[in-house]
N, C-alpha and C. Protein backbone atom coordinates (compact mmCIF):
# COMPACT_ATOMS: atom_id res chain seq x y z
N UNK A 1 153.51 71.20 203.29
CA UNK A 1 153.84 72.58 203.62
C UNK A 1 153.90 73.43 202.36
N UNK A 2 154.34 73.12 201.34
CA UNK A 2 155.14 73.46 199.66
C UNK A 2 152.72 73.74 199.77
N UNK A 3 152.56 72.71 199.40
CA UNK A 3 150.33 73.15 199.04
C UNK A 3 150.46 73.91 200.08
N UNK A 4 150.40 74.24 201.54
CA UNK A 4 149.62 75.26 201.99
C UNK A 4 150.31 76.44 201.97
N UNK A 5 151.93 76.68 201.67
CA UNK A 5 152.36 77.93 201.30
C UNK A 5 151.67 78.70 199.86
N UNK A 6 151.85 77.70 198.99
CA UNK A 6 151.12 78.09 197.85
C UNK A 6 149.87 78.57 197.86
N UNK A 7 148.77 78.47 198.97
CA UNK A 7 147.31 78.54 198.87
C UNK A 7 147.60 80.04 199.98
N UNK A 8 148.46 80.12 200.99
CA UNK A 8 148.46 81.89 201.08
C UNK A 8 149.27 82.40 200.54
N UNK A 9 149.59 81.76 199.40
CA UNK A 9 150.01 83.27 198.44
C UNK A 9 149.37 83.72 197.24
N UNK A 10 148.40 82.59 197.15
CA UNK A 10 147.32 82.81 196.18
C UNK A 10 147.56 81.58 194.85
N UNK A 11 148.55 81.02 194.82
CA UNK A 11 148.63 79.86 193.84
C UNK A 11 147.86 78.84 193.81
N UNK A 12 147.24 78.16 192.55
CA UNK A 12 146.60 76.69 192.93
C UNK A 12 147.28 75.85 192.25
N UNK A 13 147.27 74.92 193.35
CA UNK A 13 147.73 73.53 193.11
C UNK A 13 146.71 72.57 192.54
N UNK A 14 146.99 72.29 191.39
CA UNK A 14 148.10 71.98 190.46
C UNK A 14 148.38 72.81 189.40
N UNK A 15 146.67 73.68 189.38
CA UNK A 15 146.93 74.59 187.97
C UNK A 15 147.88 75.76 187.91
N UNK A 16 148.49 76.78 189.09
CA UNK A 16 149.80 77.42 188.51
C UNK A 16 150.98 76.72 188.87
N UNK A 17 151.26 75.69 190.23
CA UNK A 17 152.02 74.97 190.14
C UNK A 17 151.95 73.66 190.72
N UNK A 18 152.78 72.52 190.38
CA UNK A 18 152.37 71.62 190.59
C UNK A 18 153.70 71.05 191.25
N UNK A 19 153.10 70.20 192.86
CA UNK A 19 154.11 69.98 193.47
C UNK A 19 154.21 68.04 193.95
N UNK A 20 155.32 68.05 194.01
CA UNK A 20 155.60 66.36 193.81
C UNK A 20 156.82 66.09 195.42
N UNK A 21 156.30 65.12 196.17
CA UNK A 21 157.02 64.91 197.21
C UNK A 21 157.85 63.61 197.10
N UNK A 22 158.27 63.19 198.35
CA UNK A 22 158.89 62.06 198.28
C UNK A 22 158.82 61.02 199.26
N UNK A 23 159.04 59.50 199.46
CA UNK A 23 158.69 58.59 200.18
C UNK A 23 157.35 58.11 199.70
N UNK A 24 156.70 58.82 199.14
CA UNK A 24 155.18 57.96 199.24
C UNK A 24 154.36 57.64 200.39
N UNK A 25 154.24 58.61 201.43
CA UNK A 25 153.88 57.95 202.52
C UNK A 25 152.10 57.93 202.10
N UNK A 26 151.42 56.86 201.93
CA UNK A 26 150.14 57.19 201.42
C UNK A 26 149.38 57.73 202.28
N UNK A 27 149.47 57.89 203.82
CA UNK A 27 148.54 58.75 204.82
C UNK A 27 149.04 60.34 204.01
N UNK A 28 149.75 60.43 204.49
CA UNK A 28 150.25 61.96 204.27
C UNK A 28 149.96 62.11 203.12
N UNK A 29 150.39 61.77 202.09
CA UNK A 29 149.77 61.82 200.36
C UNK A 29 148.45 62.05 200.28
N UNK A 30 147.78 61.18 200.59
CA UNK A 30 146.50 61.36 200.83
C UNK A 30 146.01 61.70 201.43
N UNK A 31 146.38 62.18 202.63
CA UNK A 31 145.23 63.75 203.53
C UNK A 31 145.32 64.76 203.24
N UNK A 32 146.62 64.97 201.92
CA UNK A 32 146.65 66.42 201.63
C UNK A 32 145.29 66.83 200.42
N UNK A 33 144.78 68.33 200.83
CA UNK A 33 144.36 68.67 199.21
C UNK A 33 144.57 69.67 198.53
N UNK A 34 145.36 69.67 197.85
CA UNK A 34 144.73 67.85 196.65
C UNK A 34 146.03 67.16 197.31
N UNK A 35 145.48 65.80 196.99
CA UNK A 35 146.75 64.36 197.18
C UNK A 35 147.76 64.88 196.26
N UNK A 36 148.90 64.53 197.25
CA UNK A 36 150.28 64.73 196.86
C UNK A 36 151.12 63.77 195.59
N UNK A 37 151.01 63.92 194.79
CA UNK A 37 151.95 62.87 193.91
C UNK A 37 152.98 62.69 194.47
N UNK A 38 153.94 61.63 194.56
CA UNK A 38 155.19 61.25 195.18
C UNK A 38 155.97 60.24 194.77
N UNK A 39 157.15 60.38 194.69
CA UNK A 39 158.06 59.56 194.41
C UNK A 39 158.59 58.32 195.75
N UNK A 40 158.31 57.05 195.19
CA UNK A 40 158.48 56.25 195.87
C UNK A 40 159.75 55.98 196.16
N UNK A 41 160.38 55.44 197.48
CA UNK A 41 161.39 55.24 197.72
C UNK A 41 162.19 53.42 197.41
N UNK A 42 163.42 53.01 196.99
CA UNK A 42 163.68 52.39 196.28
C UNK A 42 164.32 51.03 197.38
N UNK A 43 163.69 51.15 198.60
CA UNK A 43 164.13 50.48 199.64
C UNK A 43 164.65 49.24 199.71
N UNK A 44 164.08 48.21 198.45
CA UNK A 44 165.27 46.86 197.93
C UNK A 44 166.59 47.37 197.37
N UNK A 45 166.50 48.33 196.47
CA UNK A 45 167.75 48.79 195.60
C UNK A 45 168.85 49.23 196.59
N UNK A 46 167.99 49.88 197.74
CA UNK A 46 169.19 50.76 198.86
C UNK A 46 169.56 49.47 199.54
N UNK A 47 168.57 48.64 200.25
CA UNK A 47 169.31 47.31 200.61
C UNK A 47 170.14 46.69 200.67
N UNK A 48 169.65 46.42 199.13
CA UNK A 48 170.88 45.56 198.34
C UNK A 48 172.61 46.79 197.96
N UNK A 49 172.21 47.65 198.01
CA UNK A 49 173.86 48.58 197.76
C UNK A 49 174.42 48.48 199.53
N UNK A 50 172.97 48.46 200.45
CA UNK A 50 173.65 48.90 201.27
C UNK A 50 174.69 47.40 201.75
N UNK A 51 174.08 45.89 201.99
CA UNK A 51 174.65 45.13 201.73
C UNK A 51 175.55 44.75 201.02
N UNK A 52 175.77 44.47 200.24
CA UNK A 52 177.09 44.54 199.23
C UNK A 52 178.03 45.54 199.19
N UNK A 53 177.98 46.64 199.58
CA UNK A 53 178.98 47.45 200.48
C UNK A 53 179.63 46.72 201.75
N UNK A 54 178.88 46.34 202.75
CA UNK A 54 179.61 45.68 203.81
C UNK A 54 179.75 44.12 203.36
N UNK A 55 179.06 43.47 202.41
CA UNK A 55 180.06 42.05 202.24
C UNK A 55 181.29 42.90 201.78
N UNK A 56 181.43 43.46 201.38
CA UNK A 56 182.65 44.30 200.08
C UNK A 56 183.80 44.41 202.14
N UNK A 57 183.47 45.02 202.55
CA UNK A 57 183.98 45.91 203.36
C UNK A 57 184.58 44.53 204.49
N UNK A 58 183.77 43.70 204.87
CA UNK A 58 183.72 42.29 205.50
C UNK A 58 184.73 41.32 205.03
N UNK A 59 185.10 41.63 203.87
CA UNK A 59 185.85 40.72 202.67
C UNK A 59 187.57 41.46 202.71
N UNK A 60 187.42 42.91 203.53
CA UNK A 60 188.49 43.53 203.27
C UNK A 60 188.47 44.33 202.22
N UNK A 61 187.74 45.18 201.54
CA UNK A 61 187.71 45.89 200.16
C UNK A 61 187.61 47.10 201.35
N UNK A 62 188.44 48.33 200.63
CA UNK A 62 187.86 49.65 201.16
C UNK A 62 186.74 49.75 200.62
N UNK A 63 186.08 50.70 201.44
CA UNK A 63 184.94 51.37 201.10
C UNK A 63 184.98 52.47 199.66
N UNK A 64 183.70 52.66 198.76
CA UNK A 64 184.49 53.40 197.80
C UNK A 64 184.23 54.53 197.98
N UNK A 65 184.71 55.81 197.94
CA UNK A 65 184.52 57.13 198.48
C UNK A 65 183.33 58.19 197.61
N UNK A 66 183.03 59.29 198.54
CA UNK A 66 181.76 59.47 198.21
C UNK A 66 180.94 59.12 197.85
N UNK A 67 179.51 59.38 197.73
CA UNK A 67 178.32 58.75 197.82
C UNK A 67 177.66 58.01 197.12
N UNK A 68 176.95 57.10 197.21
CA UNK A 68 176.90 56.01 196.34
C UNK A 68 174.98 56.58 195.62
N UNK A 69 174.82 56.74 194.48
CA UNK A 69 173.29 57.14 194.45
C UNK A 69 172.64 55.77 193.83
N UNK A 70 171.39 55.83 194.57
CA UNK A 70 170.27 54.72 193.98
C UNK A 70 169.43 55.58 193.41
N UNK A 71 169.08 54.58 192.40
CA UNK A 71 167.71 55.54 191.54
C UNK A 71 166.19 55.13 192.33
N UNK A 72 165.39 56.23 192.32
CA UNK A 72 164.31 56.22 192.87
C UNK A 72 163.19 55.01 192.61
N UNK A 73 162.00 54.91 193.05
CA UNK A 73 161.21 54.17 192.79
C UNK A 73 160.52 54.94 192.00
N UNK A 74 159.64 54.42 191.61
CA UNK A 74 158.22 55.04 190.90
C UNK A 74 157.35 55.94 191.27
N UNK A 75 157.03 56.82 190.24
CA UNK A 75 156.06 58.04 190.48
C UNK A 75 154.88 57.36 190.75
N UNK A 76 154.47 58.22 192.35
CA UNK A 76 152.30 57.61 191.84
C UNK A 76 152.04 58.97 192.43
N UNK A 77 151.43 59.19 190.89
CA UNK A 77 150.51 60.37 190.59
C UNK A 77 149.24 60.75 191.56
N UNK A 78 149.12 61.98 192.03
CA UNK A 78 147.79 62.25 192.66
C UNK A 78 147.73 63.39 191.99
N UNK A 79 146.85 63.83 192.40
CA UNK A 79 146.05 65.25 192.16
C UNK A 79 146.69 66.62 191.92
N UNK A 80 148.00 66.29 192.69
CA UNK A 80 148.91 68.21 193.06
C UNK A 80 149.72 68.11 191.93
N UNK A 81 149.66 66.72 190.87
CA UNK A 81 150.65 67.43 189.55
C UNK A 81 149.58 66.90 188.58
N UNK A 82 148.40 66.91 188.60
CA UNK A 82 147.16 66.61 187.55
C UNK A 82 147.12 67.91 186.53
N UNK A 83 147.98 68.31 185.81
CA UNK A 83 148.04 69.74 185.87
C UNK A 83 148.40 69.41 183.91
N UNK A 84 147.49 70.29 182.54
CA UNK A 84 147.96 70.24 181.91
C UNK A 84 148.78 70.95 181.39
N UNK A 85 148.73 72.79 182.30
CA UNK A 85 149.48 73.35 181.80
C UNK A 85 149.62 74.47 180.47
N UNK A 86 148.24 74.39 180.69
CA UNK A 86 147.50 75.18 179.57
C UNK A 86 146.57 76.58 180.24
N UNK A 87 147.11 77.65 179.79
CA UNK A 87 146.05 79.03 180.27
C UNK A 87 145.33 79.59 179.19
N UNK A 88 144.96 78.93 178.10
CA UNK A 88 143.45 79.82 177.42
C UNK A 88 142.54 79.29 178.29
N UNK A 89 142.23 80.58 178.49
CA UNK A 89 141.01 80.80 179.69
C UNK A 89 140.01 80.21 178.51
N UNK A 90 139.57 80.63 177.30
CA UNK A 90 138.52 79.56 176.38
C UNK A 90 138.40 78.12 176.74
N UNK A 91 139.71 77.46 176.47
CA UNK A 91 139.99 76.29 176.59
C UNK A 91 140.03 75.40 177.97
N UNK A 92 140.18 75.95 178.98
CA UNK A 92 140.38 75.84 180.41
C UNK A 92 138.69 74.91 180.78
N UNK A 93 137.97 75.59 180.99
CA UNK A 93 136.58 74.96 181.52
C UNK A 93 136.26 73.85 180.97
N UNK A 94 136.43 73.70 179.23
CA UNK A 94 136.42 72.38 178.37
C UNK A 94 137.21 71.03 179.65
N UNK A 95 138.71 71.82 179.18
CA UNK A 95 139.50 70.77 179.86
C UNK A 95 139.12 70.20 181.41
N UNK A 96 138.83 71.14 182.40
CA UNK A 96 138.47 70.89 183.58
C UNK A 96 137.24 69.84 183.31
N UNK A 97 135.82 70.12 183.03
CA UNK A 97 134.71 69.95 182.83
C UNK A 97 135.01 68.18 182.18
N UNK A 98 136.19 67.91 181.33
CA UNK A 98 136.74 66.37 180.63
C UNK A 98 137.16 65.58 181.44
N UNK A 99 138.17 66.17 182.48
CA UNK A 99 138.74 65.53 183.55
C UNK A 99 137.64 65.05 184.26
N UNK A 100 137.28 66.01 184.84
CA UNK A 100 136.05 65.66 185.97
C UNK A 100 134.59 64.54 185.66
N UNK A 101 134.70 64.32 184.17
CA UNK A 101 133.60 63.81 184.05
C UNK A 101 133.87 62.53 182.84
N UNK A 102 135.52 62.48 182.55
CA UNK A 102 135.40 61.41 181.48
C UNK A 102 135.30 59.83 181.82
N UNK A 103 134.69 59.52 182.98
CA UNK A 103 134.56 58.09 183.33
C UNK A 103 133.14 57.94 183.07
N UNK A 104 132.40 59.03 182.68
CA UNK A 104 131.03 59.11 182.32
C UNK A 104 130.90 58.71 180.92
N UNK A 105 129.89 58.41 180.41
CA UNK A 105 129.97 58.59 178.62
C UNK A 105 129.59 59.85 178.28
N UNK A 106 130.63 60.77 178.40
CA UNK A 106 130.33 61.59 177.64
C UNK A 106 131.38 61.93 176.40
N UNK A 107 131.07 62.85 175.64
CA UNK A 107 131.50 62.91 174.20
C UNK A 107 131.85 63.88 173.80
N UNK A 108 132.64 64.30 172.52
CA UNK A 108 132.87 65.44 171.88
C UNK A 108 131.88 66.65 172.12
N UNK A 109 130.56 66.03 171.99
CA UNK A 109 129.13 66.81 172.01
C UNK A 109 129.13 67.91 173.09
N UNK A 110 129.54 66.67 173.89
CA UNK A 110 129.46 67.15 175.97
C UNK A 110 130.22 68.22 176.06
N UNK A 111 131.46 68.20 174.98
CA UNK A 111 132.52 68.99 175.72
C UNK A 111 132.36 70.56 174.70
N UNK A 112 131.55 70.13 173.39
CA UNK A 112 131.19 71.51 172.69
C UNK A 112 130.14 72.35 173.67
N UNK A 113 129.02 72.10 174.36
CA UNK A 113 128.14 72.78 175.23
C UNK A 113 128.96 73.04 176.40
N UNK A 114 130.54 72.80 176.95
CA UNK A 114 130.95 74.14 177.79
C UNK A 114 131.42 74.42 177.56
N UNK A 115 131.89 74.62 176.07
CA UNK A 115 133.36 75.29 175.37
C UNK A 115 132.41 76.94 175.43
N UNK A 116 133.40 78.03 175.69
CA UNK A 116 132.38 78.99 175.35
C UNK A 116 132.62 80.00 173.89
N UNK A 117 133.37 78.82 173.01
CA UNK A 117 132.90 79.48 171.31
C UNK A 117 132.84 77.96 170.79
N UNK A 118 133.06 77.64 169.61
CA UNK A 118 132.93 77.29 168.44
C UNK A 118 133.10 76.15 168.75
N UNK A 119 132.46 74.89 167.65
CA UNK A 119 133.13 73.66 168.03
C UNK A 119 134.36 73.62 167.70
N UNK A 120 134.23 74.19 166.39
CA UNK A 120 135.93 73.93 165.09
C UNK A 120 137.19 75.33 166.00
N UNK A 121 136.88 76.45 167.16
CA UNK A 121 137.58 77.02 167.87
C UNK A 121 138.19 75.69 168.44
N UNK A 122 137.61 75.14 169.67
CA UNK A 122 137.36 74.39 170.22
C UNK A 122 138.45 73.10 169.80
N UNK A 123 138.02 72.45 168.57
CA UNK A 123 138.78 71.17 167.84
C UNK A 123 140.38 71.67 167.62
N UNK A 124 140.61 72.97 166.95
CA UNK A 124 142.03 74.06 166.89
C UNK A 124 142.36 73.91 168.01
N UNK A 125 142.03 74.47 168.77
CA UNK A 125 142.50 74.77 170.22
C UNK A 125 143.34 73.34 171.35
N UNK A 126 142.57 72.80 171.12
CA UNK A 126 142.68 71.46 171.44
C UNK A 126 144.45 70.86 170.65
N UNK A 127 143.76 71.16 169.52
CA UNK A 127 145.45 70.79 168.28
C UNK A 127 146.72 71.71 168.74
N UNK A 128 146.35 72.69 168.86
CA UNK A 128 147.19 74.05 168.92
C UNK A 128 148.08 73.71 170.61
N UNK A 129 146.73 73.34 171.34
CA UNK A 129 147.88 73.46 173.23
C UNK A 129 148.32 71.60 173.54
N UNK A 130 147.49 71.11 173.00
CA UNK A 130 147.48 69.72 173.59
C UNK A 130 148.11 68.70 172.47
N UNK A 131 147.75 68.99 171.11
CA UNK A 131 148.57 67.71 170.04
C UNK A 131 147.98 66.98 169.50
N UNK A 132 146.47 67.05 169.93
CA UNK A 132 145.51 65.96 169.97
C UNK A 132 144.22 66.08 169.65
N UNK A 133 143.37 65.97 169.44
CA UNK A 133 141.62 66.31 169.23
C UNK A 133 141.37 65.82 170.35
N UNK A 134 140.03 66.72 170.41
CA UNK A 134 138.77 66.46 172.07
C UNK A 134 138.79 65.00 171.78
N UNK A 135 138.45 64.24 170.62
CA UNK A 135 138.11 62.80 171.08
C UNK A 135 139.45 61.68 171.92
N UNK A 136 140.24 62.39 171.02
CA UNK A 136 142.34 61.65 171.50
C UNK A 136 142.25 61.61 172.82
N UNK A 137 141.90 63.13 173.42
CA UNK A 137 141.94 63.42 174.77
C UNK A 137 141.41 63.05 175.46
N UNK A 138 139.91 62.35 175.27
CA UNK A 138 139.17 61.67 175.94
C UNK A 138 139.72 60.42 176.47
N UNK A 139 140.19 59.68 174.82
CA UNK A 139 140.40 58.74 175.24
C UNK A 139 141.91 58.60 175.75
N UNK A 140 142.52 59.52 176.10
CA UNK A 140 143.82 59.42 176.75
C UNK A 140 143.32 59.30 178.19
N UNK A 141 142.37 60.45 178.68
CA UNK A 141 142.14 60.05 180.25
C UNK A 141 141.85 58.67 180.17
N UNK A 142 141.08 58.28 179.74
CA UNK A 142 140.77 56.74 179.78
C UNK A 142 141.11 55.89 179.81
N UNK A 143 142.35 55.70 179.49
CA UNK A 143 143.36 54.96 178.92
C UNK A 143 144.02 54.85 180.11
N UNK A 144 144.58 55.65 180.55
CA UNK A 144 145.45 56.50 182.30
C UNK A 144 144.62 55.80 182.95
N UNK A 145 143.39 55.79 182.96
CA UNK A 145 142.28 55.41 183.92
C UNK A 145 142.39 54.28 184.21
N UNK A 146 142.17 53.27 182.75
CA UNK A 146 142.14 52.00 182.67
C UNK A 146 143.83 51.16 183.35
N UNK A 147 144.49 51.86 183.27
CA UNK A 147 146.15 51.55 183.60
C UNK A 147 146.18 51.71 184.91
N UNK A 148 145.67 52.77 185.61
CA UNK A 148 145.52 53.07 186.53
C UNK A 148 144.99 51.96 187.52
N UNK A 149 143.75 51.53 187.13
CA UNK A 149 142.75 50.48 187.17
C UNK A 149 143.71 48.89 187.61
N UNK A 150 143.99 48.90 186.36
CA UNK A 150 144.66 47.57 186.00
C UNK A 150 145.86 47.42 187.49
N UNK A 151 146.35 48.51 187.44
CA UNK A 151 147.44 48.25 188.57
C UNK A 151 146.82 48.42 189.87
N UNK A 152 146.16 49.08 190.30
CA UNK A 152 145.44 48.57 191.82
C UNK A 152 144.73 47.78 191.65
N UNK A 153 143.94 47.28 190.99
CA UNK A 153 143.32 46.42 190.70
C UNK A 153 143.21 45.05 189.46
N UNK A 154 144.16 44.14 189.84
CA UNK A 154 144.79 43.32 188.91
C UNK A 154 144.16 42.50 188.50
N UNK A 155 142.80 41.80 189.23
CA UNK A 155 141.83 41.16 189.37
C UNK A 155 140.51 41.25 188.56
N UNK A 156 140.22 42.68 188.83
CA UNK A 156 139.19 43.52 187.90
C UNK A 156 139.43 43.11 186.65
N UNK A 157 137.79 42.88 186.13
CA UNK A 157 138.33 42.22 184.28
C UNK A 157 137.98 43.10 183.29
N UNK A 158 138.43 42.95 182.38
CA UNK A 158 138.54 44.23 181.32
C UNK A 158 136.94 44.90 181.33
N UNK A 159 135.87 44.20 180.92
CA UNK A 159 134.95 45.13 180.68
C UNK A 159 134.25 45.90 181.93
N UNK A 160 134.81 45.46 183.50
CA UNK A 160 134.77 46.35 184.80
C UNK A 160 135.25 47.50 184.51
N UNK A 161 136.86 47.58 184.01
CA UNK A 161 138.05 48.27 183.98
C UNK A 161 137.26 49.45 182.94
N UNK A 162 136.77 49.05 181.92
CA UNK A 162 135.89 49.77 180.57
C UNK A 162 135.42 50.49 181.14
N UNK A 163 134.12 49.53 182.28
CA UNK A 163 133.11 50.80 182.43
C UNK A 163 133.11 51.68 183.29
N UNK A 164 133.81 51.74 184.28
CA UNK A 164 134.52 52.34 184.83
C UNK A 164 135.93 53.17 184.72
N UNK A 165 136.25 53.04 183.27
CA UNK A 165 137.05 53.99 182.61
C UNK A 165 136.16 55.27 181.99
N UNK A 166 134.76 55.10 181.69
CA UNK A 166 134.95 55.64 180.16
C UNK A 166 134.21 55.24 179.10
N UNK A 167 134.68 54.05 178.95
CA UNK A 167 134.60 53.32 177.51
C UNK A 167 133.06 52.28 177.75
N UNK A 168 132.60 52.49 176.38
CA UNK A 168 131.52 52.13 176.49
C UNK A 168 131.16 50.45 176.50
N UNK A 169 132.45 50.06 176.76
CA UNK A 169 132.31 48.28 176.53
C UNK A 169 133.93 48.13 176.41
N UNK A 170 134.26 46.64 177.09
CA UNK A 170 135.64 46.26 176.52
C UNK A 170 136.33 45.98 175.39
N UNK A 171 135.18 46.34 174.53
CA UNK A 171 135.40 46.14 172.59
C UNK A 171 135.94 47.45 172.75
N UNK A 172 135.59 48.72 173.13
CA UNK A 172 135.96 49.95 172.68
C UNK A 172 137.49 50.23 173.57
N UNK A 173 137.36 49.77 174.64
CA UNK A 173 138.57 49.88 175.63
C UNK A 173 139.91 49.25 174.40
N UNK A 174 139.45 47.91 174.04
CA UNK A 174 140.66 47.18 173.75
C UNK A 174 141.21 47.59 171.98
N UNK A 175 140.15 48.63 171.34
CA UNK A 175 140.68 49.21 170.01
C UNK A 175 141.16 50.44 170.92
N UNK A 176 140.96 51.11 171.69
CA UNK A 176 141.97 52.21 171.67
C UNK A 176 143.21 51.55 172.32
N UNK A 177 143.02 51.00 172.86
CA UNK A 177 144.54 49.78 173.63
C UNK A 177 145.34 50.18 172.28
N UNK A 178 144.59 49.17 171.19
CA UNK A 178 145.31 48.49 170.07
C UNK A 178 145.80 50.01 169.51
N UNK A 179 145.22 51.08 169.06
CA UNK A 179 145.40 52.24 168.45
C UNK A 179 146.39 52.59 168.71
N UNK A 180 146.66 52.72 170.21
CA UNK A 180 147.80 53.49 170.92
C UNK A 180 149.03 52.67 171.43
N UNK A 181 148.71 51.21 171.88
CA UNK A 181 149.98 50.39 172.41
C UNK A 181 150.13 49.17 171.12
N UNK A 182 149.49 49.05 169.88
CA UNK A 182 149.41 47.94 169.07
C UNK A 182 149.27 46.61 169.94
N UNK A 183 148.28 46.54 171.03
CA UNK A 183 147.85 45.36 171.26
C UNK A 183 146.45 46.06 172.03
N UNK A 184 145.96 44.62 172.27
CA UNK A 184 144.63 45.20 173.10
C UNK A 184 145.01 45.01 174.16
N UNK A 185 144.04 45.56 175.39
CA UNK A 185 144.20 45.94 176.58
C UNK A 185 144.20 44.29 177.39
N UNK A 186 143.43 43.61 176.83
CA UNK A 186 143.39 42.32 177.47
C UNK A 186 145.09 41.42 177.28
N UNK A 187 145.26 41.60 175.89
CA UNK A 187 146.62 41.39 175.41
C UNK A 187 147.80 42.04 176.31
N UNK A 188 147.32 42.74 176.78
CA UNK A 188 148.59 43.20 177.52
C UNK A 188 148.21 43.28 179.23
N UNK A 189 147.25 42.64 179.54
CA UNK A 189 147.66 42.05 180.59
C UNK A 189 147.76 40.69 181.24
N UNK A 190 146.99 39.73 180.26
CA UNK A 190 147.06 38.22 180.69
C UNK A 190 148.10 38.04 179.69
């Protein structure tokens, strides 16, 4: 409801705001567009409080007053908070144009022919909103990708996970592993 109020009032989801639900129901998550990111619900944790309250209560213990909070489950990310959060309209098409296409090999190169000035604008710009250079950024989607990967798919072996990240081989996957987590990507999952 939160995405289609936003779309008649003229907002897009994710780029002016970005909205995050709850339960995880993956039908509903996923028929929305864009897919809903959502917070999973913690249904062993509530279990188990809710049990051990009534052994507690079974045993003769009062109950303890007001509400007892469990912490949530885990975020899984979709599409409605894919959002970096950045409005140079310069910089904007780069970024879109990276997302959409970094499981491809493409490169710094790729992303100077839709920047619409400079490369070294471009390389600033990048430093200035994000923290990082066009190449960092690349390989950050990639990285997300490959993690991404790894957890629905536990089976899939690293140089699948590669080429289908991004990365041009599981040699290149497992030095940015190492760059960014000090191990390689294989290292950190067998």
């Amino acid at each position: 409801m939160v995405i289609r109020s936003c779309e008649k009032i003229g907002l897009r989801v994710p780029d002016d705001v970005a909205v995050i639900g709850v339960n995880n129901d993956t039908v509903a998550c996923e028929s929305c567009r864009p897919e809903l990111t959502s917070i999973e619900r913690n249904d062993a944790a509530i279990g188990r409080a809710a049990a051990e309250l009534l052994d507690n209560m079974i045993r003769g213990e009062k109950p303890p007053g007001g509400e007892q909070i469990v912490a949530p489950g885990a975020v899984r990310e979709r599409a409605s908070t894919d959002s970096l959060g950045v409005d140079d309209t310069g910089l904007l098409p780069v970024l879109t144009f990276a997302q959409e296409n970094f499981r491809q090999s493409i490169s710094v190169s790729d992303l100077v022919e839709v920047c619409p000035r400079s490369r070294r604008w471009m390389e600033e710009a990048f430093v200035e909103h994000l923290g990082c250079t066009p190449r960092a950024f690349l390989a950050r989607l990639r990285i997300r990708e490959a993690q991404r990967l790894r957890k629905e798919h536990p089976d899939m072996g690293p140089g699948e996970v590669a080429m289908k990240s991004g990365f041009s081989g599981s040699r290149q996957l497992n030095a940015h592993f190492r760059d960014t987590y000090g191990k390689s990507f294989k290292e950190s999952i067998w």
